[in-house]
C-alpha atoms as a PDB file:
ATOM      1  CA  UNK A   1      -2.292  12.857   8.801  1.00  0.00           C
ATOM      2  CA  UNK A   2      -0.962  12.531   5.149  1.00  0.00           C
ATOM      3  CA  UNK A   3      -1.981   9.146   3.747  1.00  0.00           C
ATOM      4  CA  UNK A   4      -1.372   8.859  -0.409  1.00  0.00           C
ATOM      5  CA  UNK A   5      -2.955   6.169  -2.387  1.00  0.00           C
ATOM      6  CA  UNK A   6      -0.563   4.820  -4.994  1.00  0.00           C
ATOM      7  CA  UNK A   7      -1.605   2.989  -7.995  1.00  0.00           C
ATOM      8  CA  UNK A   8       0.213   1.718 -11.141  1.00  0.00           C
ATOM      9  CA  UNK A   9      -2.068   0.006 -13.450  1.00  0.00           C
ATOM     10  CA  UNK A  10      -3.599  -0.842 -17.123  1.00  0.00           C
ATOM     11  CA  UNK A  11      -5.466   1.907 -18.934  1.00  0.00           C
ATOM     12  CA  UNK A  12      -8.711  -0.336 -17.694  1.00  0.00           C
ATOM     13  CA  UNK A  13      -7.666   0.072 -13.901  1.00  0.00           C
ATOM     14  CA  UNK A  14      -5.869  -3.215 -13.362  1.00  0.00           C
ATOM     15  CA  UNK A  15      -3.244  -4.445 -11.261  1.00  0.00           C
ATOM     16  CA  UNK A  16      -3.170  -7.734 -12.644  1.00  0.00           C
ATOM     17  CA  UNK A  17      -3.989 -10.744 -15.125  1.00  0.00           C
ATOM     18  CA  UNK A  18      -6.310 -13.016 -13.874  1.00  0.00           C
ATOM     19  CA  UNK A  19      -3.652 -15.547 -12.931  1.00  0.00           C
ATOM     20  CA  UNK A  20      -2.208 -12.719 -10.513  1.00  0.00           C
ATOM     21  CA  UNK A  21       0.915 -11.109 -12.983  1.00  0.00           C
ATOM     22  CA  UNK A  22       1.825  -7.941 -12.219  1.00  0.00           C
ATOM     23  CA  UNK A  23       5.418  -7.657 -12.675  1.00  0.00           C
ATOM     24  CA  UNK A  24       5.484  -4.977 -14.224  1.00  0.00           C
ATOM     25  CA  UNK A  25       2.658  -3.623 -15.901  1.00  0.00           C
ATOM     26  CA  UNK A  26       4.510  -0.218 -15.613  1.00  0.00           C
ATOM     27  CA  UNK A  27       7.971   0.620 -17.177  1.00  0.00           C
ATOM     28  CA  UNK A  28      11.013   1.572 -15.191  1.00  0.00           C
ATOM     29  CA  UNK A  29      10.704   5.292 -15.231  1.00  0.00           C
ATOM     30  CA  UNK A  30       7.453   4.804 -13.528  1.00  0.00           C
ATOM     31  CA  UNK A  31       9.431   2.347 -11.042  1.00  0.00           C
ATOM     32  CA  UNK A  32      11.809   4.878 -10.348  1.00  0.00           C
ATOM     33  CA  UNK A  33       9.218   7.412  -9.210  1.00  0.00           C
ATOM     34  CA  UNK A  34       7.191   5.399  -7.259  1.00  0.00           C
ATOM     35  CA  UNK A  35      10.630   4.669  -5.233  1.00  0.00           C
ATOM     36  CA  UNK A  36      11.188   8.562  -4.832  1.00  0.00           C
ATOM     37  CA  UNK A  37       7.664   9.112  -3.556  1.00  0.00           C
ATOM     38  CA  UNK A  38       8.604   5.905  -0.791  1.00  0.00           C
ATOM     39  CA  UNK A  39      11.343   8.210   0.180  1.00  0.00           C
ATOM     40  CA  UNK A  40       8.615  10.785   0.855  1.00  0.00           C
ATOM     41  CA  UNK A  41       6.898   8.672   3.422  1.00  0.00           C
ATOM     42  CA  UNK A  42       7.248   7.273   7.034  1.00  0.00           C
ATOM     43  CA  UNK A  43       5.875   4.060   5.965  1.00  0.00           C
ATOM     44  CA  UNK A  44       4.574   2.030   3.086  1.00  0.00           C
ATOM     45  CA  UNK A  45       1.603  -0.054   3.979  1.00  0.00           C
ATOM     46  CA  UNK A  46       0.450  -3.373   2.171  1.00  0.00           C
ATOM     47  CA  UNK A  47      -1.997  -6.147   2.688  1.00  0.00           C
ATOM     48  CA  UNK A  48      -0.639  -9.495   3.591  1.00  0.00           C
ATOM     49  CA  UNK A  49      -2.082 -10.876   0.415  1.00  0.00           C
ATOM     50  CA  UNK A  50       0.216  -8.285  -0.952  1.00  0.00           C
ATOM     51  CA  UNK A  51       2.935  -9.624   1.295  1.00  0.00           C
ATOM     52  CA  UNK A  52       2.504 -13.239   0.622  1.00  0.00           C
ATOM     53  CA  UNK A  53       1.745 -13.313  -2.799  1.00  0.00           C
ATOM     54  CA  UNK A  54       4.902 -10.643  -4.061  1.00  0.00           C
ATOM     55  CA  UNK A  55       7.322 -10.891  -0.811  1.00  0.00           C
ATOM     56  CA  UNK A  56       8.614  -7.625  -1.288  1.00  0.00           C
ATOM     57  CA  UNK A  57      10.974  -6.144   0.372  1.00  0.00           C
ATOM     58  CA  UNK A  58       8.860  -2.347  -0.272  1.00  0.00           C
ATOM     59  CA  UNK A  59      12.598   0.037   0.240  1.00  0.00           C
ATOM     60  CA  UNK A  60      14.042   2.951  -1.803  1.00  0.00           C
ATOM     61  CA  UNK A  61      16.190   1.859  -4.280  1.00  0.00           C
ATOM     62  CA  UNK A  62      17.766   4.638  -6.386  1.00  0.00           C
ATOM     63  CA  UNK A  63      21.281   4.794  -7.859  1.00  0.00           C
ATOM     64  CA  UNK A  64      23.324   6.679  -5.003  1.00  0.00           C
ATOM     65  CA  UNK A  65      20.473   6.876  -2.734  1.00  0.00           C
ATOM     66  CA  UNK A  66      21.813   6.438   0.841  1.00  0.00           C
ATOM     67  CA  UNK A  67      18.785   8.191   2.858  1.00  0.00           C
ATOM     68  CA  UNK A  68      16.549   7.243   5.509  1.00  0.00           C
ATOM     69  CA  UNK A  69      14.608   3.923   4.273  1.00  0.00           C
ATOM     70  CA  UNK A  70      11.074   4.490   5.115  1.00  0.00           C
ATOM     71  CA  UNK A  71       9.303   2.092   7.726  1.00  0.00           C
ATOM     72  CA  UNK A  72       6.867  -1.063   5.959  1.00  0.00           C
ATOM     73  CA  UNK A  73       3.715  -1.782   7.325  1.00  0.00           C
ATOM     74  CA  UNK A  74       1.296  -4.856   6.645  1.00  0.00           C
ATOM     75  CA  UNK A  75      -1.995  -5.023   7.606  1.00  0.00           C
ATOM     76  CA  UNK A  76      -2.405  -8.904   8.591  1.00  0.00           C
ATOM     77  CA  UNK A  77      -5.025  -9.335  11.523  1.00  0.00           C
ATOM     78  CA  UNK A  78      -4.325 -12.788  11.351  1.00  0.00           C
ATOM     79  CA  UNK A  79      -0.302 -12.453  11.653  1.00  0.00           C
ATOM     80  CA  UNK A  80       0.309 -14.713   8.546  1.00  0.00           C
ATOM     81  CA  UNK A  81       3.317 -12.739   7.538  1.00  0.00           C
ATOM     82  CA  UNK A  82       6.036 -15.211   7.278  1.00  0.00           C
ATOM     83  CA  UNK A  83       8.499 -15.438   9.865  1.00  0.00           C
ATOM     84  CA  UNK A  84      10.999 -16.213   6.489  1.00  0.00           C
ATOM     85  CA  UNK A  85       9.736 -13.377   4.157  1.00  0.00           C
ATOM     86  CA  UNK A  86      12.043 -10.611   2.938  1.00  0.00           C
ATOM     87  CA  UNK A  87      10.000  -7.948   5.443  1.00  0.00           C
ATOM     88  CA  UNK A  88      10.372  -9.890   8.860  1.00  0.00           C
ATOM     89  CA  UNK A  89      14.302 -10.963   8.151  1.00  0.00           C
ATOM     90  CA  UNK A  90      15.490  -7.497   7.913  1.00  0.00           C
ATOM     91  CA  UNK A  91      13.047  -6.058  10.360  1.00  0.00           C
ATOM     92  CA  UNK A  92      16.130  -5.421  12.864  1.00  0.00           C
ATOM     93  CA  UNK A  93      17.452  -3.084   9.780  1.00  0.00           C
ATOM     94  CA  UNK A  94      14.234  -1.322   8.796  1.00  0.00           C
ATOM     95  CA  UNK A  95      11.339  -1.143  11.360  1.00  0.00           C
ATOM     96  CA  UNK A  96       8.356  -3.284  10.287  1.00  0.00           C
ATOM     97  CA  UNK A  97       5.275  -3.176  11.561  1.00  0.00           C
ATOM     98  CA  UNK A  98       2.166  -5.644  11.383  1.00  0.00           C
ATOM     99  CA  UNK A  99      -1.085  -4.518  12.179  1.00  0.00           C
ATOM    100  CA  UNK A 100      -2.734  -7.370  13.839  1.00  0.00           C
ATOM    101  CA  UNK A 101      -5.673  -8.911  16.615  1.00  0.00           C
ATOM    102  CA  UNK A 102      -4.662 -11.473  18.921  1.00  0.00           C
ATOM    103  CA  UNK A 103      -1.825 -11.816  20.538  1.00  0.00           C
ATOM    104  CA  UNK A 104       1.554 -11.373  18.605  1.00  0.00           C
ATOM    105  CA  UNK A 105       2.693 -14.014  17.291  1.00  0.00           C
ATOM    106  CA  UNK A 106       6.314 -14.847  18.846  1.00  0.00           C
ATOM    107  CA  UNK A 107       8.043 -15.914  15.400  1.00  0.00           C
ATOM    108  CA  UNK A 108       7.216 -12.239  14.017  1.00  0.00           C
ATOM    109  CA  UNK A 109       8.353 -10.518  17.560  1.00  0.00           C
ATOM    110  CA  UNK A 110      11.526 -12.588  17.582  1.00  0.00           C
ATOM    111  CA  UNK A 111      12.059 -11.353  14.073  1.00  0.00           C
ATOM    112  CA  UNK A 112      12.168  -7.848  15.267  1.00  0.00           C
ATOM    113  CA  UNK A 113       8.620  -7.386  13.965  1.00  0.00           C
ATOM    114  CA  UNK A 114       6.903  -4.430  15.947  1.00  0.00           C
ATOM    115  CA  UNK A 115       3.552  -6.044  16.129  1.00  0.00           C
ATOM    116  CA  UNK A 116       0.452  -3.613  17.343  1.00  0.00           C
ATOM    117  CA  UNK A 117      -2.555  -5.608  18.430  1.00  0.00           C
ATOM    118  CA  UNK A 118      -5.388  -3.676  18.192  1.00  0.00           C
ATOM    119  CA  UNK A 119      -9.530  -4.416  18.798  1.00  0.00           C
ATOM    120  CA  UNK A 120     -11.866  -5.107  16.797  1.00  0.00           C
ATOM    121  CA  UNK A 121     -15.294  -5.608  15.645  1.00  0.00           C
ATOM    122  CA  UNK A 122     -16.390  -8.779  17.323  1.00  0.00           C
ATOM    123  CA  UNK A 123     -12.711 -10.052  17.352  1.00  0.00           C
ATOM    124  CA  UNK A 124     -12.064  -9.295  13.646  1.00  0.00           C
ATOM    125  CA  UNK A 125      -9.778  -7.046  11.638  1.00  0.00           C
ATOM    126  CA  UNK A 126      -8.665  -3.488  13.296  1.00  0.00           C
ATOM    127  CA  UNK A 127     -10.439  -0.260  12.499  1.00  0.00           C
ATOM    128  CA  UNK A 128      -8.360   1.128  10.219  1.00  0.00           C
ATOM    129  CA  UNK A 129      -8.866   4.453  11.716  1.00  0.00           C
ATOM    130  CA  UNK A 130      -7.665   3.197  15.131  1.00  0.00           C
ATOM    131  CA  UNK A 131      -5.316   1.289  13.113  1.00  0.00           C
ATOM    132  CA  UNK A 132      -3.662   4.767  11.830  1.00  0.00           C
ATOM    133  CA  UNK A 133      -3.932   6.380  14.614  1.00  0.00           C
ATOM    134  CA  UNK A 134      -1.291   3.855  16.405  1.00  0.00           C
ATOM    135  CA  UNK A 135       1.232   4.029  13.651  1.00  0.00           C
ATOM    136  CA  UNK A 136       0.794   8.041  14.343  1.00  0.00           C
ATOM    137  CA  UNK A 137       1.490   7.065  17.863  1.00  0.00           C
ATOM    138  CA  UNK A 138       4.570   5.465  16.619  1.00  0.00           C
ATOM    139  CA  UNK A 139       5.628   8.413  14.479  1.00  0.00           C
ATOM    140  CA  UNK A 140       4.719   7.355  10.989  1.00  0.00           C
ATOM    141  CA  UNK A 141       2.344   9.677  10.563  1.00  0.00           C
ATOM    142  CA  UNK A 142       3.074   9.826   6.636  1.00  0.00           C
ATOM    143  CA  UNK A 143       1.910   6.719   5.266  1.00  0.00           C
ATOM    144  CA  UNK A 144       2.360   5.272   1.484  1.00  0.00           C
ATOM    145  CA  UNK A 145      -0.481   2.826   0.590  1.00  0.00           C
ATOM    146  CA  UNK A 146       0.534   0.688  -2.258  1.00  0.00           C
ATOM    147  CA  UNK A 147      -1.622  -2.192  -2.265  1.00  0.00           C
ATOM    148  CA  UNK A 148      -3.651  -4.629  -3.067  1.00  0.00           C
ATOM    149  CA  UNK A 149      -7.059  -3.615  -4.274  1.00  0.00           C
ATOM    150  CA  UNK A 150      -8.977  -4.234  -1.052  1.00  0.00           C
ATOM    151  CA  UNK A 151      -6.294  -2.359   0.924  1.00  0.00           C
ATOM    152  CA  UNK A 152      -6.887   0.903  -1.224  1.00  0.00           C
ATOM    153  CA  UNK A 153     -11.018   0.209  -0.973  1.00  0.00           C
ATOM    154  CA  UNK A 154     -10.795  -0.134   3.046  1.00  0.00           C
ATOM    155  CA  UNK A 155      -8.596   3.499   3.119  1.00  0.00           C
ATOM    156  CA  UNK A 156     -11.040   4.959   0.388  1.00  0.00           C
ATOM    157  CA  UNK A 157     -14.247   3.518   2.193  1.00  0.00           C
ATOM    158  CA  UNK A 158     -12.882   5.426   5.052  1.00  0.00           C
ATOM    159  CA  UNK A 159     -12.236   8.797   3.889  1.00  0.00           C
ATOM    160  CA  UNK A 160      -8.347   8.797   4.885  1.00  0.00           C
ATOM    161  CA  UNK A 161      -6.964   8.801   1.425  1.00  0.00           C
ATOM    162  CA  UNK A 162      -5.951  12.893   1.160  1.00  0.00           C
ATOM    163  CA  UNK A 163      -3.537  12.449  -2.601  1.00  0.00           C
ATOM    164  CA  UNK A 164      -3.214   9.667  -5.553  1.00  0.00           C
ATOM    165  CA  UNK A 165      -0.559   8.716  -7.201  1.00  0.00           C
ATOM    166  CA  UNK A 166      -1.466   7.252 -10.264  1.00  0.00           C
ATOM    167  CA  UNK A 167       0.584   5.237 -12.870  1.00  0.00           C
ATOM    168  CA  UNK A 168      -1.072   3.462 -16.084  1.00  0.00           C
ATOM    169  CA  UNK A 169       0.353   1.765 -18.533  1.00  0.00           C
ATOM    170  CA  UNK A 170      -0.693   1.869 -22.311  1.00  0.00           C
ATOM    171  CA  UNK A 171      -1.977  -1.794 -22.024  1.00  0.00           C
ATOM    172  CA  UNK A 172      -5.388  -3.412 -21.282  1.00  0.00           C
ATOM    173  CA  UNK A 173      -6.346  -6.427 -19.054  1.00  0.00           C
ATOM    174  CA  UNK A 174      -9.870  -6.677 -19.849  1.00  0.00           C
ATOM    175  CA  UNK A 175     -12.750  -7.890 -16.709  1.00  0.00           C
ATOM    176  CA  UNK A 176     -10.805 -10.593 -15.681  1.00  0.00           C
ATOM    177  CA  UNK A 177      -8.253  -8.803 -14.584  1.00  0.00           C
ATOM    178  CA  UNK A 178      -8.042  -8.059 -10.860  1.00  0.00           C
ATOM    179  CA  UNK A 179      -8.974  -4.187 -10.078  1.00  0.00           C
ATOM    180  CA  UNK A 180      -6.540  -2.114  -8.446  1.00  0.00           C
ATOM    181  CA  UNK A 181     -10.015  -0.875  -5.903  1.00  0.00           C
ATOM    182  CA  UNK A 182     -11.814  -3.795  -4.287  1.00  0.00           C
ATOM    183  CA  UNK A 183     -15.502  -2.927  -3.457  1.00  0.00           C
ATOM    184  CA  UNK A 184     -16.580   0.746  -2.410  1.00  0.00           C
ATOM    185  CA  UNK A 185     -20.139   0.097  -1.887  1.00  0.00           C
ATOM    186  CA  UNK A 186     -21.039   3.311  -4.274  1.00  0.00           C
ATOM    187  CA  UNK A 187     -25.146   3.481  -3.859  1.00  0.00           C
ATOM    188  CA  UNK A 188     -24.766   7.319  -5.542  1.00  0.00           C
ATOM    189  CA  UNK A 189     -22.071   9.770  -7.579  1.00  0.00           C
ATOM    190  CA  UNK A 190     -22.587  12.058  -5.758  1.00  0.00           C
ATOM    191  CA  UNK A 191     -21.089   9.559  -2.462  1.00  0.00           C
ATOM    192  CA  UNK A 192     -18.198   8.369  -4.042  1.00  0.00           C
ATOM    193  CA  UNK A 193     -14.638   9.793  -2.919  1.00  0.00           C
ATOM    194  CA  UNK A 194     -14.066  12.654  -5.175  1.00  0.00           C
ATOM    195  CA  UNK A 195     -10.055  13.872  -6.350  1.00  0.00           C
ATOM    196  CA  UNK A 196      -9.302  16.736  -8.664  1.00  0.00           C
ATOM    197  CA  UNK A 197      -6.096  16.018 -10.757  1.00  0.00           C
ATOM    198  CA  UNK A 198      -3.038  18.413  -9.977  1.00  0.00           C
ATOM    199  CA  UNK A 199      -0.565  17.277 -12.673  1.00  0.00           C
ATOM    200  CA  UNK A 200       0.360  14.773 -15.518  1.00  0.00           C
ATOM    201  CA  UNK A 201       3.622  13.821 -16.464  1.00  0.00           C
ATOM    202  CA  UNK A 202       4.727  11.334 -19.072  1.00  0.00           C
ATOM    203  CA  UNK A 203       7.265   8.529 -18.000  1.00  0.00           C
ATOM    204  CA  UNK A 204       8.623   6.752 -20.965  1.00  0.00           C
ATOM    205  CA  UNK A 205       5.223   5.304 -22.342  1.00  0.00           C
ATOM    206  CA  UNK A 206       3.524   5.640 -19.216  1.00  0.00           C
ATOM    207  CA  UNK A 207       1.418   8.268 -17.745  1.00  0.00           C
ATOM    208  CA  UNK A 208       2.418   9.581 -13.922  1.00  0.00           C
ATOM    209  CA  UNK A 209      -1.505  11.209 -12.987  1.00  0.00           C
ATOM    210  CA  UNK A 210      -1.887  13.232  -9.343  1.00  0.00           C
ATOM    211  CA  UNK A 211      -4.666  13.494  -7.843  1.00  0.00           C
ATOM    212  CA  UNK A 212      -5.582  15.479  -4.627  1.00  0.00           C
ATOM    213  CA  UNK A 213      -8.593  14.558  -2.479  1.00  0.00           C
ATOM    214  CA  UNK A 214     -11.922  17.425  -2.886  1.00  0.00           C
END
């Protein structure tokens, strides 16, 4: 199972202003290469707060690029992902998956949304473990995780994050700013996911940082 974290933030580890800006704290070069590393992947997975508040459409898009467009994910127990958004209308052209509980909802299935309903804990959000495990099931076992801040805390909390992709930009955002990892729950250093970095590459005035898990 290869699951990569991907981050591209302020020097001060943000992914926003407070307001919720964050197009685009890094510069087009860094863009460019997050694209290429989608191409990489079975699937890019978001959080529906992701999905709702950008509506992304979360494809390759490189000059001449006519490969295989990797499968989107969003992790939405509650199936809020808009029948409307860019993801569910062109579903039938990419396949897009919604990790839910519940029943699926038939908007998203009539979409050509693949939704996987999956237990759990006393009727609330899916393992994320089991959660994996059925994309595997479904052949993405090569997954892209590119946001929001909880979504990257829930894959670090578990242990399943095996590479980072870091991008920061040469700007700050101060405390207010929303943090590109949500809570860990970090009682101790020596607990806390640990990377060493395998490379650093500058793109334009941004710096490209890879990390692989210890």
């Amino acid at each position: 199972m290869g699951i990569t974290l991907k981050l591209a933030t302020s020097l001060d580890g943000r992914i926003a202003t407070a307001s919720g800006e964050s197009r685009w704290i890094t510069g087009p070069a860094a863009r460019e290469q997050t694209h290429r590393l989608r191409a990489t992947h079975h699937a890019v997975v978001i959080g529906i707060e992701t999905a709702l508040a950008d509506d992304p459409e979360l494809t390759v898009r490189l000059p001449g690029y006519d490969g295989r467009q990797p499968a989107r994910v969003v992790l939405d127990s509650r199936q809020r992902l808009p029948a409307n958004s860019r993801l569910a209308v062109t579903a039938r052209d990419i396949p897009t998956f919604v990790i839910a509980s519940g029943e699926a909802d038939p908007a998203l299935v009539a979409a050509g949304v693949h939704v996987l309903t999956l237990p759990g804990p006393d009727g609330g959000r899916p393992d994320l473990g089991t959660a994996v495990q059925a994309l595997a099931q479904e052949g993405l076992s090569s997954l892209f995780v590119e946001g929001g801040g909880q979504v990257a805390a829930s894959f670090l909390r578990a242990g399943l994050v095996r590479a980072v992709e870091w991008f920061r930009a040469p700007i700050l955002l101060g405390d207010e700013g929303r943090p590109a990892v949500g809570s860990l729950a970090v009682a101790a250093l020596a607990a806390a996911p640990h990377f060493r970095r395998v490379e650093v590459n500058e793109l334009g005035p941004d710096l490209w940082e890879r990390y692989a898990r210890v």
